[in-house]
N, C-alpha and C. Protein backbone atom coordinates (compact mmCIF):
# COMPACT_ATOMS: atom_id res chain seq x y z
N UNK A 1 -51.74 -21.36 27.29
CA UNK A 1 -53.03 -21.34 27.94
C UNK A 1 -52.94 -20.67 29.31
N UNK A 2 -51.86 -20.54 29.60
CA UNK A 2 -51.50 -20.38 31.46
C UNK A 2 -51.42 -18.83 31.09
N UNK A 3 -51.05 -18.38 30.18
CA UNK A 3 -50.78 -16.84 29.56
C UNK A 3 -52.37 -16.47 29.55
N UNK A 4 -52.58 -16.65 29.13
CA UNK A 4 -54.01 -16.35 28.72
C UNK A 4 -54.48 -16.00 30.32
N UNK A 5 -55.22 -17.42 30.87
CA UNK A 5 -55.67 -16.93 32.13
C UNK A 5 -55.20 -16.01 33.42
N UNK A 6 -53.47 -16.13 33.48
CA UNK A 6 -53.07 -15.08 33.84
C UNK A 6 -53.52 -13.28 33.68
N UNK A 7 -53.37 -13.89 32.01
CA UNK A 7 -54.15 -12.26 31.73
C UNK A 7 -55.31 -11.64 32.23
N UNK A 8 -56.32 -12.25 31.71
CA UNK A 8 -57.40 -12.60 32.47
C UNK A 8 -57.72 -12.06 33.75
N UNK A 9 -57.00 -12.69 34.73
CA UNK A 9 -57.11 -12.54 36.25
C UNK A 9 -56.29 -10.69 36.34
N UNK A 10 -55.29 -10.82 35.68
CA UNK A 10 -54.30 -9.67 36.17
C UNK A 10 -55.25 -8.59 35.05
N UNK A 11 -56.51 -8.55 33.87
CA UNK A 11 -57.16 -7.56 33.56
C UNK A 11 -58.28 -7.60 34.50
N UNK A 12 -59.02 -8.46 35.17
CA UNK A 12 -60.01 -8.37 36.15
C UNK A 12 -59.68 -7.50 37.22
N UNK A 13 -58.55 -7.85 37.57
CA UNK A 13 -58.06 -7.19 38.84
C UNK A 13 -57.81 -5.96 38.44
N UNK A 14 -57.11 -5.33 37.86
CA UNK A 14 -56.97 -4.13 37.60
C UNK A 14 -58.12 -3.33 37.19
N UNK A 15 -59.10 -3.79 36.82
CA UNK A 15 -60.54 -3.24 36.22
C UNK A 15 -61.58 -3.15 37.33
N UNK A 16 -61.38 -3.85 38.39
CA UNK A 16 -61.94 -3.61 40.01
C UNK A 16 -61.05 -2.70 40.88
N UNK A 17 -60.00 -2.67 40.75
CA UNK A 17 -59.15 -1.87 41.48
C UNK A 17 -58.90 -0.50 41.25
N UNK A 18 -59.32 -0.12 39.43
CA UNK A 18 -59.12 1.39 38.79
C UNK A 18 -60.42 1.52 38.16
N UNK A 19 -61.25 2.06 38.86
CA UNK A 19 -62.44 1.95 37.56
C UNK A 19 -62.17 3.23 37.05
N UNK A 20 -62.75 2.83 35.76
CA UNK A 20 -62.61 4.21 35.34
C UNK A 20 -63.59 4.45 34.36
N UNK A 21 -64.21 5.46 34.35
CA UNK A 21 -65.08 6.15 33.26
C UNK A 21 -64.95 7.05 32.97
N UNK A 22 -66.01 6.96 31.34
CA UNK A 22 -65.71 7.70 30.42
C UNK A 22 -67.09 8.85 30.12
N UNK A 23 -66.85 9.84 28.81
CA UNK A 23 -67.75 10.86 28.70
C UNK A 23 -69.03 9.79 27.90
N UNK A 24 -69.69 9.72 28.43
CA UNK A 24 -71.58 8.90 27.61
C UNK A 24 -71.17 9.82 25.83
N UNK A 25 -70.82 10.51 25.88
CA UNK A 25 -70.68 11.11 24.27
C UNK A 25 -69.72 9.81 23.63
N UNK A 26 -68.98 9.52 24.32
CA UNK A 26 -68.13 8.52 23.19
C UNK A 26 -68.75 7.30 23.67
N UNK A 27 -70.04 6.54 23.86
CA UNK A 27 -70.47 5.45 24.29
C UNK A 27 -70.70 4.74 23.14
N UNK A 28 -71.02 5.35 21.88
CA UNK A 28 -71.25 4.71 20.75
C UNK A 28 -69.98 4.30 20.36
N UNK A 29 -68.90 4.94 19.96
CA UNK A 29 -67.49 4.71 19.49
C UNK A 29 -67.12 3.65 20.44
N UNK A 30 -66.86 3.85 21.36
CA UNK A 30 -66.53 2.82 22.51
C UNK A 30 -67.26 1.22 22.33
N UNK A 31 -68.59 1.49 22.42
CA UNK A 31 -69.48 0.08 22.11
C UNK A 31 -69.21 -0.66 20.84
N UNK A 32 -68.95 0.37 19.52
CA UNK A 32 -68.47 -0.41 18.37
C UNK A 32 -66.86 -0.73 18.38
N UNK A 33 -66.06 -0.32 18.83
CA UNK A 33 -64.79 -0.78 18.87
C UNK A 33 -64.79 -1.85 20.14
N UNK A 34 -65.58 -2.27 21.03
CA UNK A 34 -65.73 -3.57 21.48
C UNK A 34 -65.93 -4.26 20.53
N UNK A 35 -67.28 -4.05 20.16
CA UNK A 35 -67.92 -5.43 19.27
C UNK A 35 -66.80 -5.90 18.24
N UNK A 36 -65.91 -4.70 17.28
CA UNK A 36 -65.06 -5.08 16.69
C UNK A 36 -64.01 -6.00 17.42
N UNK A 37 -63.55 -5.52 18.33
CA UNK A 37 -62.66 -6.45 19.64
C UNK A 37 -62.97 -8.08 19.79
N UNK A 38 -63.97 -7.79 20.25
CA UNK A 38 -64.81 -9.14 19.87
C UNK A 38 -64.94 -10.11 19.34
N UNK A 39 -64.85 -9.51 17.71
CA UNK A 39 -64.86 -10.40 16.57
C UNK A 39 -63.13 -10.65 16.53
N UNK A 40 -62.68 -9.90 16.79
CA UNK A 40 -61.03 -10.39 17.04
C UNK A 40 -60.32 -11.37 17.74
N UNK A 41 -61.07 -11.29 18.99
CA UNK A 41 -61.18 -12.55 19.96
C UNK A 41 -61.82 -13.62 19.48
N UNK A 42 -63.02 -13.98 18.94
CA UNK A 42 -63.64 -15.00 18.46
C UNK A 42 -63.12 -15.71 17.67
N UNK A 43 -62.45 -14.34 16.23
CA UNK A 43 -61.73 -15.24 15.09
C UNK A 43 -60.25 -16.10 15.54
N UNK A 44 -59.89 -15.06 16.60
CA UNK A 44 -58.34 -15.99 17.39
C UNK A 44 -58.50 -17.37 17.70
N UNK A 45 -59.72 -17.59 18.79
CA UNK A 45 -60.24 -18.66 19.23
C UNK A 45 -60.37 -19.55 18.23
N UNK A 46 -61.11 -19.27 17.11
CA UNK A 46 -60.95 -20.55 15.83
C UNK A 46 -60.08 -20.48 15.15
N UNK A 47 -59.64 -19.35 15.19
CA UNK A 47 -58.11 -20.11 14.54
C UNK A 47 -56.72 -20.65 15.35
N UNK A 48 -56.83 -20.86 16.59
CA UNK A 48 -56.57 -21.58 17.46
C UNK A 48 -56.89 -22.94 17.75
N UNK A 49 -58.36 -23.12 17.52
CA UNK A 49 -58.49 -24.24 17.37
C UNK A 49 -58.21 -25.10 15.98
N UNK A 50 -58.16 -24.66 15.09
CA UNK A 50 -57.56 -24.71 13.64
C UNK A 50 -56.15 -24.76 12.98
N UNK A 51 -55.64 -24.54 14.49
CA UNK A 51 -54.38 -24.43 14.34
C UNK A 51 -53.58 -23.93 13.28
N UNK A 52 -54.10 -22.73 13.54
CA UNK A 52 -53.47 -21.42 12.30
C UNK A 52 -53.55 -20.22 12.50
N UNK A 53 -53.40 -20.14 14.14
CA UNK A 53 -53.32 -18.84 15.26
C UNK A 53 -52.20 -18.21 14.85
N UNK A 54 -52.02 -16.68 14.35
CA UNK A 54 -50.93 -16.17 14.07
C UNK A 54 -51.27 -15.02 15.43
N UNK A 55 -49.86 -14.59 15.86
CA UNK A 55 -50.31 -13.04 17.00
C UNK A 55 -49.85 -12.10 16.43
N UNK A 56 -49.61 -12.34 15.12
CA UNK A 56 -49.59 -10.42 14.30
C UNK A 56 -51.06 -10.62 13.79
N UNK A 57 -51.19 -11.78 13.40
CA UNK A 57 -52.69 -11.51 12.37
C UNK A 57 -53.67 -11.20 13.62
N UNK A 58 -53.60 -11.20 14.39
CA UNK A 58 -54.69 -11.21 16.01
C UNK A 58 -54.03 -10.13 16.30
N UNK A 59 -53.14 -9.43 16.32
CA UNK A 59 -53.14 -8.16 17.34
C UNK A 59 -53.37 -6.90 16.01
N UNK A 60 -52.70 -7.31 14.80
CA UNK A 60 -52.99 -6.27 14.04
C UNK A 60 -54.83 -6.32 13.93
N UNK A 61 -55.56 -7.25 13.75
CA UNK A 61 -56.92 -7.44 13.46
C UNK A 61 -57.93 -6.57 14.81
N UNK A 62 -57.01 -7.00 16.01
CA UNK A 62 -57.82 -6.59 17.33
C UNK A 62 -57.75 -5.15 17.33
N UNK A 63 -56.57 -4.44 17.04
CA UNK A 63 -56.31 -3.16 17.33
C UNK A 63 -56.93 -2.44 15.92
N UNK A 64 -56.48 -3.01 14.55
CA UNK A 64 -57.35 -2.41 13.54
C UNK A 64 -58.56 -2.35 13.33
N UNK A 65 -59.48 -3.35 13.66
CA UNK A 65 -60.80 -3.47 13.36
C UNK A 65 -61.21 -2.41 14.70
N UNK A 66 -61.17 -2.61 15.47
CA UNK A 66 -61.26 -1.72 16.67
C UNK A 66 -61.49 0.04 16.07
N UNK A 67 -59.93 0.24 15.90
CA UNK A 67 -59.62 1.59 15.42
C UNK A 67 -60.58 2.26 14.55
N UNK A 68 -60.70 1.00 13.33
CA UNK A 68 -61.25 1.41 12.12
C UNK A 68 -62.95 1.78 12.31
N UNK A 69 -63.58 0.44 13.21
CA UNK A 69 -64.58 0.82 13.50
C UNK A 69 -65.16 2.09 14.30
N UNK A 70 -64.36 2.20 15.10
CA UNK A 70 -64.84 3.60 15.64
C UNK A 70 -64.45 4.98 14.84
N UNK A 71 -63.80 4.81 14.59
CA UNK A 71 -63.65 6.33 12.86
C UNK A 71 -64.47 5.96 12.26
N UNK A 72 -65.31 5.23 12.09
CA UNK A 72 -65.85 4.75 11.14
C UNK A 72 -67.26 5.81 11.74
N UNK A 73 -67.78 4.85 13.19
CA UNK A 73 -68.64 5.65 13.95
C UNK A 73 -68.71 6.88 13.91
N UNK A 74 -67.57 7.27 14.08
CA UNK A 74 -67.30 9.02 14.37
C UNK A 74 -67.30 9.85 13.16
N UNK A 75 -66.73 9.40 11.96
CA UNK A 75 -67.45 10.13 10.61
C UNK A 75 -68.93 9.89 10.11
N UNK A 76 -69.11 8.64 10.60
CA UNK A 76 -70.81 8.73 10.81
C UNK A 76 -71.79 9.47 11.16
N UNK A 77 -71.14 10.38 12.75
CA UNK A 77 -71.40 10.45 13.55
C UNK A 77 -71.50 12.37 13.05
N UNK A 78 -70.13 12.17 12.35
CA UNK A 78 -69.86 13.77 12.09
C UNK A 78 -70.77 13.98 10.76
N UNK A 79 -70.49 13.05 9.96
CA UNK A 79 -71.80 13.30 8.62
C UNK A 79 -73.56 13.52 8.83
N UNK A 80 -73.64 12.62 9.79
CA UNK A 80 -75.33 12.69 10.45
C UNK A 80 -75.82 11.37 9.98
N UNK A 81 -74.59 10.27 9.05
CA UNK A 81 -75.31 9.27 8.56
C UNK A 81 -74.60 7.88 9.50
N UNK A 82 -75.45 7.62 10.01
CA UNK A 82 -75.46 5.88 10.78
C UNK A 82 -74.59 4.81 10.42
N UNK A 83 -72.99 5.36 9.93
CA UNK A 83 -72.27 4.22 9.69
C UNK A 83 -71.72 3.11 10.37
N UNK A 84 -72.32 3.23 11.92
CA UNK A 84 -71.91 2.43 12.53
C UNK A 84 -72.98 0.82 12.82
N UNK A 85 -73.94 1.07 11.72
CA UNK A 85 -74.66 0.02 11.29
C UNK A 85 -74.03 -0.53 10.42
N UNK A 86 -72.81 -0.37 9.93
CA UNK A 86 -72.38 -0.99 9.13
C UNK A 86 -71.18 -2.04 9.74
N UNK A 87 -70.70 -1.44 10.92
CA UNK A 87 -69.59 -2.33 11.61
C UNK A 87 -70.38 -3.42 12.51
N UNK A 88 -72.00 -2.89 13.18
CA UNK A 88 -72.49 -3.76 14.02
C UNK A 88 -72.90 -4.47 13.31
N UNK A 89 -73.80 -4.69 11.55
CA UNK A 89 -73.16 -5.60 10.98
C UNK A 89 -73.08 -7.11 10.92
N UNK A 90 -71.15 -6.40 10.03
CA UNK A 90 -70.21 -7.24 9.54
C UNK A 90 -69.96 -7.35 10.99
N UNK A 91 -69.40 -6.75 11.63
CA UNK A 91 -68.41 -7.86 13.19
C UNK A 91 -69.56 -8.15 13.76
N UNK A 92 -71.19 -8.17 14.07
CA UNK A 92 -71.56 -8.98 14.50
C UNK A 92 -72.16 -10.24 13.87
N UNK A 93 -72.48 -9.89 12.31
CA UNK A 93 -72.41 -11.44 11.72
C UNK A 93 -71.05 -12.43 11.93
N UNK A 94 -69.63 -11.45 11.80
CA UNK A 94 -68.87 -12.35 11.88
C UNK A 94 -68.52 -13.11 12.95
N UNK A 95 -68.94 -12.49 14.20
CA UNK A 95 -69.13 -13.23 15.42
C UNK A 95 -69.68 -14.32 15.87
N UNK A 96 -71.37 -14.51 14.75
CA UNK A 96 -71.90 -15.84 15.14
C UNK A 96 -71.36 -16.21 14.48
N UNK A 97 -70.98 -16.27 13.11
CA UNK A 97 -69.81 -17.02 12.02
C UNK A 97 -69.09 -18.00 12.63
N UNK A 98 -67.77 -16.87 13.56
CA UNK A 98 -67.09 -17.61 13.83
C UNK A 98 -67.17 -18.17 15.66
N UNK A 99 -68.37 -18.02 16.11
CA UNK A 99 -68.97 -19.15 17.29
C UNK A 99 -69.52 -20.21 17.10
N UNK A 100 -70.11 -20.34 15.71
CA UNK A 100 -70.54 -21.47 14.87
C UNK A 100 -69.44 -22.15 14.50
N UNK A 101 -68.28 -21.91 14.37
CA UNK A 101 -67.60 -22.81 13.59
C UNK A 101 -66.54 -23.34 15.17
N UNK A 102 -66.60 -22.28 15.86
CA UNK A 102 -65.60 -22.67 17.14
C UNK A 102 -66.61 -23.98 17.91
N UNK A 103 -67.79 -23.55 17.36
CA UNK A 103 -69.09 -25.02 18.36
C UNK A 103 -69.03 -26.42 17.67
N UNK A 104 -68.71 -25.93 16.20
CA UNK A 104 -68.62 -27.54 15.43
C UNK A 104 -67.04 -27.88 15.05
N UNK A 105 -66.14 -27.26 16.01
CA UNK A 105 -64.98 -27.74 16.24
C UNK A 105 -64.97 -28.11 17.24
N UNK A 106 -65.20 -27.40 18.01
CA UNK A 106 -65.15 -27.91 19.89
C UNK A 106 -66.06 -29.33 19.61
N UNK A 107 -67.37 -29.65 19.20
CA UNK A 107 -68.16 -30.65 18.92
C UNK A 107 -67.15 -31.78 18.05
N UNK A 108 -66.39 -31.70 16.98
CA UNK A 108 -65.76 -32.82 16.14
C UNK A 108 -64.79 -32.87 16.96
N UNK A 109 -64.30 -31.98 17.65
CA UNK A 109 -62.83 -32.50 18.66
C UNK A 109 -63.21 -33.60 19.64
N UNK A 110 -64.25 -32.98 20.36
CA UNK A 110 -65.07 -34.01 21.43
C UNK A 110 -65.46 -35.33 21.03
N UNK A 111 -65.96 -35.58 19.99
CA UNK A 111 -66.84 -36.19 19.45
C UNK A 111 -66.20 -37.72 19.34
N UNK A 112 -66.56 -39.18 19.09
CA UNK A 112 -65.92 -39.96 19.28
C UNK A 112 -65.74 -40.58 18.09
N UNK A 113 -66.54 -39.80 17.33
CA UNK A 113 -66.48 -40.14 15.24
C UNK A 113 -65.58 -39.67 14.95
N UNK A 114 -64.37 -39.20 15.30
CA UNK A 114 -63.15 -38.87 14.92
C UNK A 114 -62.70 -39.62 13.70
């Protein structure tokens, strides 16, 4: 947990200290390989709380879904057809998915009906 917030602080800081931007042409690619990111982080979080956090299944998932989604965008992008409705989606259904299930875990953990 101390890893984590470390990180945290030491990516904040570096993200105030280097800003950096990019060409508005890759804003779409960029925005869907967050959201994919996203859903990477979310699914970690419940399966953390589930206690069945793996960090290959989380770094291969963060960096692949990422990757994949934005090629995904970008042959979309190069065909003329909108495939990146297809990643916003699946990773953003899977996002409330898995915030729903991280809320009625965090809720039965809390809870005194244990």
């Amino acid at each position: 947990m101390i890893f984590a917030l470390i990180g945290i602080l030491v990516g904040a800081v570096i993200g105030f200290l280097l800003p950096y931007t990019y060409n508005t042409a890759y804003s779409l690619y960029i925005t869907v390989a967050i959201l994919a990111s996203l859903d990477s982080v979310f699914g970690g979080i419940r399966s953390n709380l589930e206690n069945k956090f793996d960090i290959k299944v989380f770094l291969s998932g963060f960096f692949g879904n990422s990757i994949l989604a934005a090629f995904l965008a970008y042959i979309g992008d190069r065909l003329g057809v909108p495939l990146y409705f297809a990643a916003i989606f699946t990773f953003g259904g899977r996002i409330f998915d898995n915030f729903a299930s991280i809320r009625r875990l965090l809720l039965y953990k809390t809870s005194q009906y244990k």
